[in-house]
PDB file of N, CA and C in Angstrom:
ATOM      1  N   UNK A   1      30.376   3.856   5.964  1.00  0.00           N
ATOM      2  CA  UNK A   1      29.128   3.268   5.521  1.00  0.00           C
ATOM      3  C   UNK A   1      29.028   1.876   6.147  1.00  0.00           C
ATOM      4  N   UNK A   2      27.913   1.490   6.653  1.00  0.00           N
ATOM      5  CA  UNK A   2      27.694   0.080   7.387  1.00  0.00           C
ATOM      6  C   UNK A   2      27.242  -0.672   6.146  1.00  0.00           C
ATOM      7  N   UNK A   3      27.226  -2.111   6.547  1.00  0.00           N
ATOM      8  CA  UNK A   3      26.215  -2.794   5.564  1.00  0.00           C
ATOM      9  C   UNK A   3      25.301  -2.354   5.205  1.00  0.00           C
ATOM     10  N   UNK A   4      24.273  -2.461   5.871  1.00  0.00           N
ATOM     11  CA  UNK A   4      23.023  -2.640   5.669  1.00  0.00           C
ATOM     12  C   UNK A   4      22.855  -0.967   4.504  1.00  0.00           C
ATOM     13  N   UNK A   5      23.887  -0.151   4.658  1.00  0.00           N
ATOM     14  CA  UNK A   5      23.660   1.143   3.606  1.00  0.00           C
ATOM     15  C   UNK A   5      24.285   0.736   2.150  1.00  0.00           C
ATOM     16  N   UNK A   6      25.332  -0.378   2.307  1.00  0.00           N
ATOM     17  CA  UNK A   6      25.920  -0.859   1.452  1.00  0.00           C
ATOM     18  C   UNK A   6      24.901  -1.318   0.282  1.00  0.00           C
ATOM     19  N   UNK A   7      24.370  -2.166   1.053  1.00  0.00           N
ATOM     20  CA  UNK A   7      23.415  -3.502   0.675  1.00  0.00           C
ATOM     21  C   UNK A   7      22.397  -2.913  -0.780  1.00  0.00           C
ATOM     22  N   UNK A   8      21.704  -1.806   0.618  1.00  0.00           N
ATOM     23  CA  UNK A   8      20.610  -1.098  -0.063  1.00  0.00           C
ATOM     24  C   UNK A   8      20.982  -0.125  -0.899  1.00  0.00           C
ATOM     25  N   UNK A   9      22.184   0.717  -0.838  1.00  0.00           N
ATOM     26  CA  UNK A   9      22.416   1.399  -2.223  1.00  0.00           C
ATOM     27  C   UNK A   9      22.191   0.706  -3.455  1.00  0.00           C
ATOM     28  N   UNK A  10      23.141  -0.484  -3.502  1.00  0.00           N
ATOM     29  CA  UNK A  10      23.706  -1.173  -4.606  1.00  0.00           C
ATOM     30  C   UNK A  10      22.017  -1.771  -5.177  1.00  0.00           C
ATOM     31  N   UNK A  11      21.373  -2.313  -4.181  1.00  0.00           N
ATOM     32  CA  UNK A  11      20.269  -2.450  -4.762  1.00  0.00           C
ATOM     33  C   UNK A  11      19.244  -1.637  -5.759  1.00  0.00           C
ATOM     34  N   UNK A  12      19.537  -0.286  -4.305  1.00  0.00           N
ATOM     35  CA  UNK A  12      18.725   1.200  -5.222  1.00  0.00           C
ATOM     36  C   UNK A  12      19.167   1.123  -6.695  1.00  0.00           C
ATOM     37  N   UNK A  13      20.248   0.585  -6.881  1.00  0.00           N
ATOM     38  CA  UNK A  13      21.193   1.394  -8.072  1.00  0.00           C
ATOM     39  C   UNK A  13      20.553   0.373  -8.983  1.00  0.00           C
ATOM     40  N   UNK A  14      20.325  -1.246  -8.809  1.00  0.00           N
ATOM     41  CA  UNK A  14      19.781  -2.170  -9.536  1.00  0.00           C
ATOM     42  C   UNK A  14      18.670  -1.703 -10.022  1.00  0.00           C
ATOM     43  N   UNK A  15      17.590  -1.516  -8.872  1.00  0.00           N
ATOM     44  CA  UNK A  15      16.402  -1.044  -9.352  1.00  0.00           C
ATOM     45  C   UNK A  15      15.893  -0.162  -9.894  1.00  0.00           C
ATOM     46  N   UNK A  16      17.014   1.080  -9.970  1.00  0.00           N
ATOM     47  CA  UNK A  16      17.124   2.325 -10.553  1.00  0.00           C
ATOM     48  C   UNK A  16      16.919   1.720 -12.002  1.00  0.00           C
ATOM     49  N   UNK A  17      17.998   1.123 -12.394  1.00  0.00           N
ATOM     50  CA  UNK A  17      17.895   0.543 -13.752  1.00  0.00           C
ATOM     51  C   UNK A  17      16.946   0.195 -14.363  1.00  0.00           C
ATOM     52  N   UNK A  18      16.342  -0.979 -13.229  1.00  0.00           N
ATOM     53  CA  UNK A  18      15.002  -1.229 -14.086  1.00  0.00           C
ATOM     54  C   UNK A  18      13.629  -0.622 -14.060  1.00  0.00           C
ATOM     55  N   UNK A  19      13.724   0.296 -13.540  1.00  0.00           N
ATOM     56  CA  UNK A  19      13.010   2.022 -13.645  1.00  0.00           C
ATOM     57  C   UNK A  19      13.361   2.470 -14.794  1.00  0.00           C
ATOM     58  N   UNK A  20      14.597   2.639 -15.383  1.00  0.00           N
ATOM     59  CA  UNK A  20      14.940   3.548 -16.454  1.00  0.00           C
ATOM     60  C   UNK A  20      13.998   3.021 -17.907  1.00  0.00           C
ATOM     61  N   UNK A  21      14.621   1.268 -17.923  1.00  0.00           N
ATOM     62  CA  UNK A  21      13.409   0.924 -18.790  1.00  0.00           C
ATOM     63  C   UNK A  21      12.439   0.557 -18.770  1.00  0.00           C
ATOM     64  N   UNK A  22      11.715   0.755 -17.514  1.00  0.00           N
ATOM     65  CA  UNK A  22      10.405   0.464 -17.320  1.00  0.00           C
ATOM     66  C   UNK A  22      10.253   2.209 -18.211  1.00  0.00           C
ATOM     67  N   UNK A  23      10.393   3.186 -17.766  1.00  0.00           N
ATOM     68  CA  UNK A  23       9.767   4.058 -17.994  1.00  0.00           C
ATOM     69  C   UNK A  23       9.492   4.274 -19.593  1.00  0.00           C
ATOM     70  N   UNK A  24      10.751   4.091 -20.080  1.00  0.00           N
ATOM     71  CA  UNK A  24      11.161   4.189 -21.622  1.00  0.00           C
ATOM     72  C   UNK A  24      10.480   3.183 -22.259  1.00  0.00           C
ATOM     73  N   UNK A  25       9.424   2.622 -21.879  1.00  0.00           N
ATOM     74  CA  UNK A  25       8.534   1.686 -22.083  1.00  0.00           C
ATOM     75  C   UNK A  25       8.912   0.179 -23.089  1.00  0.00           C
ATOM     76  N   UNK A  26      10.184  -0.223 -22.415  1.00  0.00           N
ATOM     77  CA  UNK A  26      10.772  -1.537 -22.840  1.00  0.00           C
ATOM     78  C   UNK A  26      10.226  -2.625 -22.250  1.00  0.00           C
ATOM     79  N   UNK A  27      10.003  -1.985 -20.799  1.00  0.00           N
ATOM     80  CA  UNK A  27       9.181  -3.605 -19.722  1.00  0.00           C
ATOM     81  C   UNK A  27       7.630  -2.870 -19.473  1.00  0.00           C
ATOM     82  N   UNK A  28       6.560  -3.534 -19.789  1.00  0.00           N
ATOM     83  CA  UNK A  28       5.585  -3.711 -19.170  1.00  0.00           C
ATOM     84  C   UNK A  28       5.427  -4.002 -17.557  1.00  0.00           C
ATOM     85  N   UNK A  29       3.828  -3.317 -16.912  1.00  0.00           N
ATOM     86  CA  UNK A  29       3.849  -4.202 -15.664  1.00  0.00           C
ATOM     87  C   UNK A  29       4.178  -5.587 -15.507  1.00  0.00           C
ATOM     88  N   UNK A  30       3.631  -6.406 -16.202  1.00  0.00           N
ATOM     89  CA  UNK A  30       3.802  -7.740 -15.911  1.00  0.00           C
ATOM     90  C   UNK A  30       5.457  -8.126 -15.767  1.00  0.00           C
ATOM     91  N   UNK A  31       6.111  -7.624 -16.685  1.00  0.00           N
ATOM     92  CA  UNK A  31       7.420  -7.551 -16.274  1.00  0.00           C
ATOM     93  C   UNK A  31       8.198  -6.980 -15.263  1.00  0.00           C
ATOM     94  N   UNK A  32       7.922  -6.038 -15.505  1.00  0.00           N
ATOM     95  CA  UNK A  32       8.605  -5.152 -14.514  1.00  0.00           C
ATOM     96  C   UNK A  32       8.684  -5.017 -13.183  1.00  0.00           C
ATOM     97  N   UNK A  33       7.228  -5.342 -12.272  1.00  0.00           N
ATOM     98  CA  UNK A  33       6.971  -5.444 -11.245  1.00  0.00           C
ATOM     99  C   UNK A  33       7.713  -7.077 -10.495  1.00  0.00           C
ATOM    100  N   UNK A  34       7.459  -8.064 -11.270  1.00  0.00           N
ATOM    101  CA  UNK A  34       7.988  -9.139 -11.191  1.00  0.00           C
ATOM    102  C   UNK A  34       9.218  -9.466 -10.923  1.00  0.00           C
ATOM    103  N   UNK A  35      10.193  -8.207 -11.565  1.00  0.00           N
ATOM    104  CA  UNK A  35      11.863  -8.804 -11.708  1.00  0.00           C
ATOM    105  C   UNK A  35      12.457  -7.716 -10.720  1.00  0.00           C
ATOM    106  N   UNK A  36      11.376  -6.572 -10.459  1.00  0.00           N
ATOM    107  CA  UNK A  36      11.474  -5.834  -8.893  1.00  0.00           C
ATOM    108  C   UNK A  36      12.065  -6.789  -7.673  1.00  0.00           C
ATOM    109  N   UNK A  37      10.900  -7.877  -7.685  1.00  0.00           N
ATOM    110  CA  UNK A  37      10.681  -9.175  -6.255  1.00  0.00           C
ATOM    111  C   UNK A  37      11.490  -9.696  -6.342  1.00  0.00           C
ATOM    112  N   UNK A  38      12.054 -10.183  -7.518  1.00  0.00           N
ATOM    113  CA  UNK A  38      13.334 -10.939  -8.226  1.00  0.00           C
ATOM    114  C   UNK A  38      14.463 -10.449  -7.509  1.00  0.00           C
ATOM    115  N   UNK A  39      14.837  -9.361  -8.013  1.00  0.00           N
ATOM    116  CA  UNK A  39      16.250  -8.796  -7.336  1.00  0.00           C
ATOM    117  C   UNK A  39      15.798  -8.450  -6.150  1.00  0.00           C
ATOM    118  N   UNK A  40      14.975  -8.176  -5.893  1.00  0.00           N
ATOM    119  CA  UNK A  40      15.095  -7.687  -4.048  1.00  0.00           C
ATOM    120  C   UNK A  40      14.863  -9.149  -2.942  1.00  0.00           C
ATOM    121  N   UNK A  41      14.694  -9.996  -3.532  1.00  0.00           N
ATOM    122  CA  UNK A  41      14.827 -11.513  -3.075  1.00  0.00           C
ATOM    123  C   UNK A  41      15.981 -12.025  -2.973  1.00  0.00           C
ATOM    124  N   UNK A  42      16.001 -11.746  -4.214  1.00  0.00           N
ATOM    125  CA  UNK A  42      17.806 -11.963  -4.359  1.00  0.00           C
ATOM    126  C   UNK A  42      18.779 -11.280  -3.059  1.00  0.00           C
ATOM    127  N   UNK A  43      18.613 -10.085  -2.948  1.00  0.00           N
ATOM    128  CA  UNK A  43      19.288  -9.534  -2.015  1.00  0.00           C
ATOM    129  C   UNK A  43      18.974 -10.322  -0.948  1.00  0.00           C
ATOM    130  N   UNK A  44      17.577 -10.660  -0.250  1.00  0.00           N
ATOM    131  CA  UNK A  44      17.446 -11.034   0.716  1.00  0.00           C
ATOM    132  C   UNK A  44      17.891 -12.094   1.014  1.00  0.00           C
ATOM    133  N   UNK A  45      18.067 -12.990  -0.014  1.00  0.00           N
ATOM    134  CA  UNK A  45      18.531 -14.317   0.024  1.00  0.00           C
ATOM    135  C   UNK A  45      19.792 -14.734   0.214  1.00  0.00           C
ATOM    136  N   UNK A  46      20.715 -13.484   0.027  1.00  0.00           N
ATOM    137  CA  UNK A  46      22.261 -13.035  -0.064  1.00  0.00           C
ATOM    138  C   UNK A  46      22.460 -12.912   1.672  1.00  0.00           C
ATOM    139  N   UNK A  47      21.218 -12.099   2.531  1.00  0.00           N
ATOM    140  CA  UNK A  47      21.291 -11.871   3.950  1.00  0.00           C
ATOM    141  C   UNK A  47      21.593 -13.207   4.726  1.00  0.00           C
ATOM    142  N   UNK A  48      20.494 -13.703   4.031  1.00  0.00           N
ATOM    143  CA  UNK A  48      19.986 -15.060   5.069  1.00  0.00           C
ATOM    144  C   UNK A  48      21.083 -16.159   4.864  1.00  0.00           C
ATOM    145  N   UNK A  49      21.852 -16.337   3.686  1.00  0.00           N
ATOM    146  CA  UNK A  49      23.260 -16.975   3.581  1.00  0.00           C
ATOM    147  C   UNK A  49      24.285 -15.930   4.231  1.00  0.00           C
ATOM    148  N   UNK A  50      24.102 -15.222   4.669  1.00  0.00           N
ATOM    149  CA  UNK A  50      25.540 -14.244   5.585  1.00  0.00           C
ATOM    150  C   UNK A  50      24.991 -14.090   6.679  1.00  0.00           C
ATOM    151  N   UNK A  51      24.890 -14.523   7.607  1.00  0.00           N
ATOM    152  CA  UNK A  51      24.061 -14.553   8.960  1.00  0.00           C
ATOM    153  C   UNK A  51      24.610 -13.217  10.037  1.00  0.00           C
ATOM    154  N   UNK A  52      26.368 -13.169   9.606  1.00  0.00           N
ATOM    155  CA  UNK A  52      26.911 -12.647  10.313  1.00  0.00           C
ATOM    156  C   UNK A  52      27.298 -11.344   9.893  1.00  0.00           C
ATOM    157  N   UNK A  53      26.685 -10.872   8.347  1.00  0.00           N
ATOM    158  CA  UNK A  53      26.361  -9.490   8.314  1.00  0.00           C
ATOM    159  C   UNK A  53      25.469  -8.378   9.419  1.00  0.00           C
ATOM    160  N   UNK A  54      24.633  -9.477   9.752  1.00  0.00           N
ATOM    161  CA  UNK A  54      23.826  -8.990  10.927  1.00  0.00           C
ATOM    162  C   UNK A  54      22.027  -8.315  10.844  1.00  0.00           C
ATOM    163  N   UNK A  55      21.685  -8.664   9.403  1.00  0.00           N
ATOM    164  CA  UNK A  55      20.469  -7.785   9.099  1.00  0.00           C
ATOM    165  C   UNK A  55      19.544  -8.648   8.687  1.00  0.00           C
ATOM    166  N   UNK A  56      18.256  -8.211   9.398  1.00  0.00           N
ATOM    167  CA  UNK A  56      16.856  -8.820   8.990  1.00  0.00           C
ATOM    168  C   UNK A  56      16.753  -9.375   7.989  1.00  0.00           C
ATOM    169  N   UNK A  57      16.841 -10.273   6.653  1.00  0.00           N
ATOM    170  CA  UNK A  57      15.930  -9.751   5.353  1.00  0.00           C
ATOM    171  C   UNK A  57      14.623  -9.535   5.229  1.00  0.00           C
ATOM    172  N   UNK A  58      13.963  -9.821   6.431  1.00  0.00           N
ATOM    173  CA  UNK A  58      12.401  -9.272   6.081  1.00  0.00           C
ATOM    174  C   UNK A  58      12.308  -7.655   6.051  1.00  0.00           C
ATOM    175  N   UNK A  59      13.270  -7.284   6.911  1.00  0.00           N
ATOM    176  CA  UNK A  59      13.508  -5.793   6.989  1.00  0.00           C
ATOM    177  C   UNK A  59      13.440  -5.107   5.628  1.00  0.00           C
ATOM    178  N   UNK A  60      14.779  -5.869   4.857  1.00  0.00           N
ATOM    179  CA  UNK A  60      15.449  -5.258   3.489  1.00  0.00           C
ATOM    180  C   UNK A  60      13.992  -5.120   2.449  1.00  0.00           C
ATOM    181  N   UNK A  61      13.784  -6.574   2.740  1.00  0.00           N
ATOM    182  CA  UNK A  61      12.563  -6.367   1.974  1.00  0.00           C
ATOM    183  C   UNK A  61      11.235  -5.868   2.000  1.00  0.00           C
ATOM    184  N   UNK A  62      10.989  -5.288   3.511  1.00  0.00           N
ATOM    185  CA  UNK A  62       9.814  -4.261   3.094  1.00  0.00           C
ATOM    186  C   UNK A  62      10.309  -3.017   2.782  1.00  0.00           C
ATOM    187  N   UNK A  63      11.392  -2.431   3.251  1.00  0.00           N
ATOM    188  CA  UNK A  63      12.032  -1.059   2.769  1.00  0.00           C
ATOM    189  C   UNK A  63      11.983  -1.042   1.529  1.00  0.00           C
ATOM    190  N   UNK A  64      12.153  -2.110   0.523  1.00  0.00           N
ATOM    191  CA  UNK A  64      12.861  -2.243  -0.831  1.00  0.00           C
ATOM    192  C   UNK A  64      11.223  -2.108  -1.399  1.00  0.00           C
ATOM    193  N   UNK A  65       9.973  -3.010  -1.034  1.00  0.00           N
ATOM    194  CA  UNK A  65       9.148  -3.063  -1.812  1.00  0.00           C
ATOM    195  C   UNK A  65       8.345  -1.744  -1.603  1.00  0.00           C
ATOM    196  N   UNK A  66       8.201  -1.136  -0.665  1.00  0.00           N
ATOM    197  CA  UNK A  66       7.612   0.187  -0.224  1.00  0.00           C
ATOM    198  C   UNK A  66       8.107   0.829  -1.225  1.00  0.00           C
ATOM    199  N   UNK A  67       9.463   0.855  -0.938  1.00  0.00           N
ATOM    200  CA  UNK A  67      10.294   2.042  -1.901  1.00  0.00           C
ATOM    201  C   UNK A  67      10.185   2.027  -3.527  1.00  0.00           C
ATOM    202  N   UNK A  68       9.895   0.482  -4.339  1.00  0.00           N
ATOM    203  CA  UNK A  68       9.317   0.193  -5.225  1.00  0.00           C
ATOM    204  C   UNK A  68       8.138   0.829  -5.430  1.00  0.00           C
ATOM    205  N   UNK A  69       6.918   0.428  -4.507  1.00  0.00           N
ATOM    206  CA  UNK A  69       5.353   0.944  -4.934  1.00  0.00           C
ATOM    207  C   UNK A  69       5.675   1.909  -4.846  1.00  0.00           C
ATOM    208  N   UNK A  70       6.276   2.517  -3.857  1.00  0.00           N
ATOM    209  CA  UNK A  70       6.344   4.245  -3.899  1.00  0.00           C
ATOM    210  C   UNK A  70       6.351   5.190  -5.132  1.00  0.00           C
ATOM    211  N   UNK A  71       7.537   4.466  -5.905  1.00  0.00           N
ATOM    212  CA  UNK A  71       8.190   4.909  -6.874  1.00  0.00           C
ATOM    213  C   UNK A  71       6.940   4.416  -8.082  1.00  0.00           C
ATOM    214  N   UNK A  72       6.804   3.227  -8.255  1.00  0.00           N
ATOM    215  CA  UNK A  72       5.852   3.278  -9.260  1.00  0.00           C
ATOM    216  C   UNK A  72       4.412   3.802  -9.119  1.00  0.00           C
ATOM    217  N   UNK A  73       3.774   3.805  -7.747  1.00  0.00           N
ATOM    218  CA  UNK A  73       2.310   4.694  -8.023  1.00  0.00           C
ATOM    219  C   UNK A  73       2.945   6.056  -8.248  1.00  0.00           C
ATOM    220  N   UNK A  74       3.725   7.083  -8.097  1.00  0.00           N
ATOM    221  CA  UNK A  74       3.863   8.209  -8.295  1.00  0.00           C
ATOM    222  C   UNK A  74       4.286   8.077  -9.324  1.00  0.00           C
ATOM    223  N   UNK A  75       4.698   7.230 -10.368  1.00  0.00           N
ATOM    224  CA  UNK A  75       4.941   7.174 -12.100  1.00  0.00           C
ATOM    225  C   UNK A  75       3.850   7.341 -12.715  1.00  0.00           C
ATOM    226  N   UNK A  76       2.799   6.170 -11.892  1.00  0.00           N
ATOM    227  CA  UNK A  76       1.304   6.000 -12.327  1.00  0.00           C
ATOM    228  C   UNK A  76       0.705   7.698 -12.690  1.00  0.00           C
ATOM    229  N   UNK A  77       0.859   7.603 -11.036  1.00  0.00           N
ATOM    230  CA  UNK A  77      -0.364   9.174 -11.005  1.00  0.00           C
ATOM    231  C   UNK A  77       0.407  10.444 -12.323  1.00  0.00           C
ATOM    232  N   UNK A  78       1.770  10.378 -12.308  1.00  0.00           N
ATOM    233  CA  UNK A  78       2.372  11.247 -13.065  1.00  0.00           C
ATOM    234  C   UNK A  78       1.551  10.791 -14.652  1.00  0.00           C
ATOM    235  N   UNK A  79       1.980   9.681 -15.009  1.00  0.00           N
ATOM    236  CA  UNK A  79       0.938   9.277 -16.194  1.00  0.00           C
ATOM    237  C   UNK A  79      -0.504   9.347 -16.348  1.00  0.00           C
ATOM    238  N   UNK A  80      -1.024   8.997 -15.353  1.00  0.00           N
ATOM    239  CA  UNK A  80      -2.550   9.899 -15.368  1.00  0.00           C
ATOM    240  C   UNK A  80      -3.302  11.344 -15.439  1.00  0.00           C
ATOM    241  N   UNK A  81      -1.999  12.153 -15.006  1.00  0.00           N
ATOM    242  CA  UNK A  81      -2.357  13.213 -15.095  1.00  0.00           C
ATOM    243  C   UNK A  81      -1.849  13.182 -16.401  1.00  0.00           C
ATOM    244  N   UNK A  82      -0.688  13.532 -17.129  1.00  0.00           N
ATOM    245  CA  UNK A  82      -0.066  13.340 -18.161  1.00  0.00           C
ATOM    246  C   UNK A  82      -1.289  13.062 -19.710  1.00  0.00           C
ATOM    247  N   UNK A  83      -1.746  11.906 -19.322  1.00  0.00           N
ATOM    248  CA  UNK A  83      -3.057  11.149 -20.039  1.00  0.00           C
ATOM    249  C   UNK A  83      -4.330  12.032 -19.920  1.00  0.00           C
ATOM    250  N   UNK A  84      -4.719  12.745 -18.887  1.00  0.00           N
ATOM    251  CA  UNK A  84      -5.879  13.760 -18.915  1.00  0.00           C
ATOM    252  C   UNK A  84      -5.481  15.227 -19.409  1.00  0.00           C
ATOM    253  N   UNK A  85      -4.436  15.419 -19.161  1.00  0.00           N
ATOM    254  CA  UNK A  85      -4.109  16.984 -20.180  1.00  0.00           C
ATOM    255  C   UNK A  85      -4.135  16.274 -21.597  1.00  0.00           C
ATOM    256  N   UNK A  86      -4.065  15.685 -22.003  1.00  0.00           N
ATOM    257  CA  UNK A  86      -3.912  14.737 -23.856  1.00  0.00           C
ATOM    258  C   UNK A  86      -5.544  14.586 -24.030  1.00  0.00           C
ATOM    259  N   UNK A  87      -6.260  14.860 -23.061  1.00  0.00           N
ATOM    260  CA  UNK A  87      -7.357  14.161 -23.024  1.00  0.00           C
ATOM    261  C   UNK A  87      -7.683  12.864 -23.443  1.00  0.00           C
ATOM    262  N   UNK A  88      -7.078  11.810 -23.452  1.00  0.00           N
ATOM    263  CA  UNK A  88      -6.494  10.543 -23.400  1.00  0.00           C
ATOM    264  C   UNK A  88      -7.597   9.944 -22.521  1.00  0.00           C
ATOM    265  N   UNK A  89      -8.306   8.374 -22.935  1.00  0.00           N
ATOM    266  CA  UNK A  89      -8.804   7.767 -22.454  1.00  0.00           C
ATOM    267  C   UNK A  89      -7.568   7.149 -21.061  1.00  0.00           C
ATOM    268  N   UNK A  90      -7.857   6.972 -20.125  1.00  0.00           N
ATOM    269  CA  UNK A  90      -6.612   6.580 -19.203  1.00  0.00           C
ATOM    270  C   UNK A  90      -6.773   5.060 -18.715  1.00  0.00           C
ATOM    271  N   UNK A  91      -6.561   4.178 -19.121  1.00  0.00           N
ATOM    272  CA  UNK A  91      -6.342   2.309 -18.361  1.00  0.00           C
ATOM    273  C   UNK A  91      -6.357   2.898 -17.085  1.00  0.00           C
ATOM    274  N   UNK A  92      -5.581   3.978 -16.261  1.00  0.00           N
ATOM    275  CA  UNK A  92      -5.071   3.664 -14.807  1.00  0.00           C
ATOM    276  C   UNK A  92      -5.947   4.740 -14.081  1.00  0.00           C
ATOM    277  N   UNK A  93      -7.136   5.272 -14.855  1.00  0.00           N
ATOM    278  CA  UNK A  93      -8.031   6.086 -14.132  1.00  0.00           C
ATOM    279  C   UNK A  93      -8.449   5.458 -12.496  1.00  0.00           C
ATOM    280  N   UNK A  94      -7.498   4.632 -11.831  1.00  0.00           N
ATOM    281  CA  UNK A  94      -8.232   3.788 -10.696  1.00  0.00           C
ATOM    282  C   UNK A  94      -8.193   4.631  -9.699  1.00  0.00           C
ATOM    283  N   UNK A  95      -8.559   4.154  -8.543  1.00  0.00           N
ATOM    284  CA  UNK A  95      -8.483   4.771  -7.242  1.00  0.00           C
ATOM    285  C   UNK A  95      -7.047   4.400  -6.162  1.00  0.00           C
ATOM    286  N   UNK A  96      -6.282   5.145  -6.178  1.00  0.00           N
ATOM    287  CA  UNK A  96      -4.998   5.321  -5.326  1.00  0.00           C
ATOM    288  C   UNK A  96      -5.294   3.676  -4.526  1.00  0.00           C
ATOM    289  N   UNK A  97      -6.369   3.382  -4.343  1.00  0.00           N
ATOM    290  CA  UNK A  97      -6.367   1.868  -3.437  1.00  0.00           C
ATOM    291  C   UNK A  97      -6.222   1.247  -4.262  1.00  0.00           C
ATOM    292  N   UNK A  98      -7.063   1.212  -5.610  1.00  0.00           N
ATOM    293  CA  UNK A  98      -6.667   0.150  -7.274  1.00  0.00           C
ATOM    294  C   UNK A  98      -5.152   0.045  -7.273  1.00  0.00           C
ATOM    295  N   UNK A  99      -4.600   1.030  -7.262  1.00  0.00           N
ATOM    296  CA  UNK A  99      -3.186   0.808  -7.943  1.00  0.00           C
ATOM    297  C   UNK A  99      -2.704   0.441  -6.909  1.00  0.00           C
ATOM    298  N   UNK A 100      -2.691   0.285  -5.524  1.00  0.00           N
ATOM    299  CA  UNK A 100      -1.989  -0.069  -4.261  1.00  0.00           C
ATOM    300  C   UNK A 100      -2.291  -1.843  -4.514  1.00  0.00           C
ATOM    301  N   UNK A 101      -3.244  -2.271  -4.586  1.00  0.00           N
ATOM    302  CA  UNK A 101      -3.711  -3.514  -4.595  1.00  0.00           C
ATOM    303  C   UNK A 101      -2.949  -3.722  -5.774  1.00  0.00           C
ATOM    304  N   UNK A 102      -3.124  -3.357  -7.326  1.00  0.00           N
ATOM    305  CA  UNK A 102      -2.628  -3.958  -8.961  1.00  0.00           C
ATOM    306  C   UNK A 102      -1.255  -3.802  -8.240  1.00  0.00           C
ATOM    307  N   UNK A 103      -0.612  -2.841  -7.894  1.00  0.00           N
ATOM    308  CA  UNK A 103       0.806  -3.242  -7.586  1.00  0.00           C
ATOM    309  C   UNK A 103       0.817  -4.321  -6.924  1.00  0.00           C
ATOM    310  N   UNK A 104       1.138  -4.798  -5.707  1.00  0.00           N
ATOM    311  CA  UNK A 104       0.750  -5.876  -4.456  1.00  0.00           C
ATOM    312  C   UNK A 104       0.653  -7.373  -5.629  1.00  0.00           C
ATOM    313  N   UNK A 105      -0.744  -7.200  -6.296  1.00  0.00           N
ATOM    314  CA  UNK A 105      -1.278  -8.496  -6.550  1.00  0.00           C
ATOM    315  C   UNK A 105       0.208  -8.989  -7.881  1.00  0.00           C
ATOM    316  N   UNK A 106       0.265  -7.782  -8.521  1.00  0.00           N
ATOM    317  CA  UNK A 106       1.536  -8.070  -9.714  1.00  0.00           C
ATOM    318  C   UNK A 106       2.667  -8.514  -8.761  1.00  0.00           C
ATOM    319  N   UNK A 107       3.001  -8.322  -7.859  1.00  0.00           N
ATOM    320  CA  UNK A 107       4.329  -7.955  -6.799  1.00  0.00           C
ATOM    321  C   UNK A 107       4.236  -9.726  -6.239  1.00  0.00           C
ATOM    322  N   UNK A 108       3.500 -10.124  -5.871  1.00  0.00           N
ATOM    323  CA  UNK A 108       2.901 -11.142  -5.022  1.00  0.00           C
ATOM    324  C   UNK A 108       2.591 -12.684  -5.808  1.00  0.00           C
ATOM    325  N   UNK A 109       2.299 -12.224  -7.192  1.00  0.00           N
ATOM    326  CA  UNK A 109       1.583 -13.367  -7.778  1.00  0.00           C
ATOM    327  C   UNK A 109       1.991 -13.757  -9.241  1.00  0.00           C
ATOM    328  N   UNK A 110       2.604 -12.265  -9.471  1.00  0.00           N
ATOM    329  CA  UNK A 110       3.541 -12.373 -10.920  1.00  0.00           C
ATOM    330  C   UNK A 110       1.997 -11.974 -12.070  1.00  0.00           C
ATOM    331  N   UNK A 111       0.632 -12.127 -11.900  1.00  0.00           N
ATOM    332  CA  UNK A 111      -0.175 -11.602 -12.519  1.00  0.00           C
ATOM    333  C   UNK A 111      -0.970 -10.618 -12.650  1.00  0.00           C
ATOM    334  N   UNK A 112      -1.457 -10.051 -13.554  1.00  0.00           N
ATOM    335  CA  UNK A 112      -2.842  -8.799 -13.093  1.00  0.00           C
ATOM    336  C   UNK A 112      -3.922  -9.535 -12.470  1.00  0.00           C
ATOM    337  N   UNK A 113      -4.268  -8.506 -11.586  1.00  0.00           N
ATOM    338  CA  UNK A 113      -5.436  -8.934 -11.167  1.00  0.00           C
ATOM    339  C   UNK A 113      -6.411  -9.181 -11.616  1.00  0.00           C
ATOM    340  N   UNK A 114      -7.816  -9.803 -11.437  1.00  0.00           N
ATOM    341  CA  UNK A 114      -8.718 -10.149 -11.657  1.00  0.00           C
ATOM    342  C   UNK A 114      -9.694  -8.779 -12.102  1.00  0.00           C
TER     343      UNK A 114
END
């Protein structure tokens, strides 16, 4: 295993975590998305003090945040559908671009959007 697989497991495995209670509905967006940037900063910030590991951190960190939205719009859409079989009024009835942007702007700014 090289670094850079090292790096990003251990991370996966962080963020795995805070997936588990995001889902189990302990963290809210406002939380949750926030302490995503947190630890995956962190990592990056770990790169840029080891010079001689040898890896981008801008790299780490778009792999990491992709792999984030990834993971949470397909939670979303799973909950939206989820919410329309209940026949459930749905908050996240948005358009696949809504939730691309509400992720981003939470990811970016630490708030909901406007």
């Amino acid at each position: 295993m090289n670094c850079i697989d090292g790096i990003e497991g251990v991370l996966r495995c962080i963020l795995g975590e805070f997936q588990e209670r995001y889902v189990t509905g302990t963290l809210d967006d406002s939380d949750f998305i926030p302490n995503l940037r947190v630890v995956i900063d962190g990592a990056a910030r770990f790169l840029e003090q080891n010079e001689e590991i040898g890896i981008a951190p801008a790299i780490l960190q778009n792999v990491m945040h992709q792999a984030c939205k990834k993971w949470w719009m397909e939670f979303a859409n799973t909950q939206r559908a989820k919410d329309a079989e209940e026949d459930k009024e749905s908050p996240s009835g948005d358009s696949q671009e809504y939730l691309d942007h509400y992720f981003d702007h939470i990811y970016y700014h630490g708030t909901y959007p406007d």
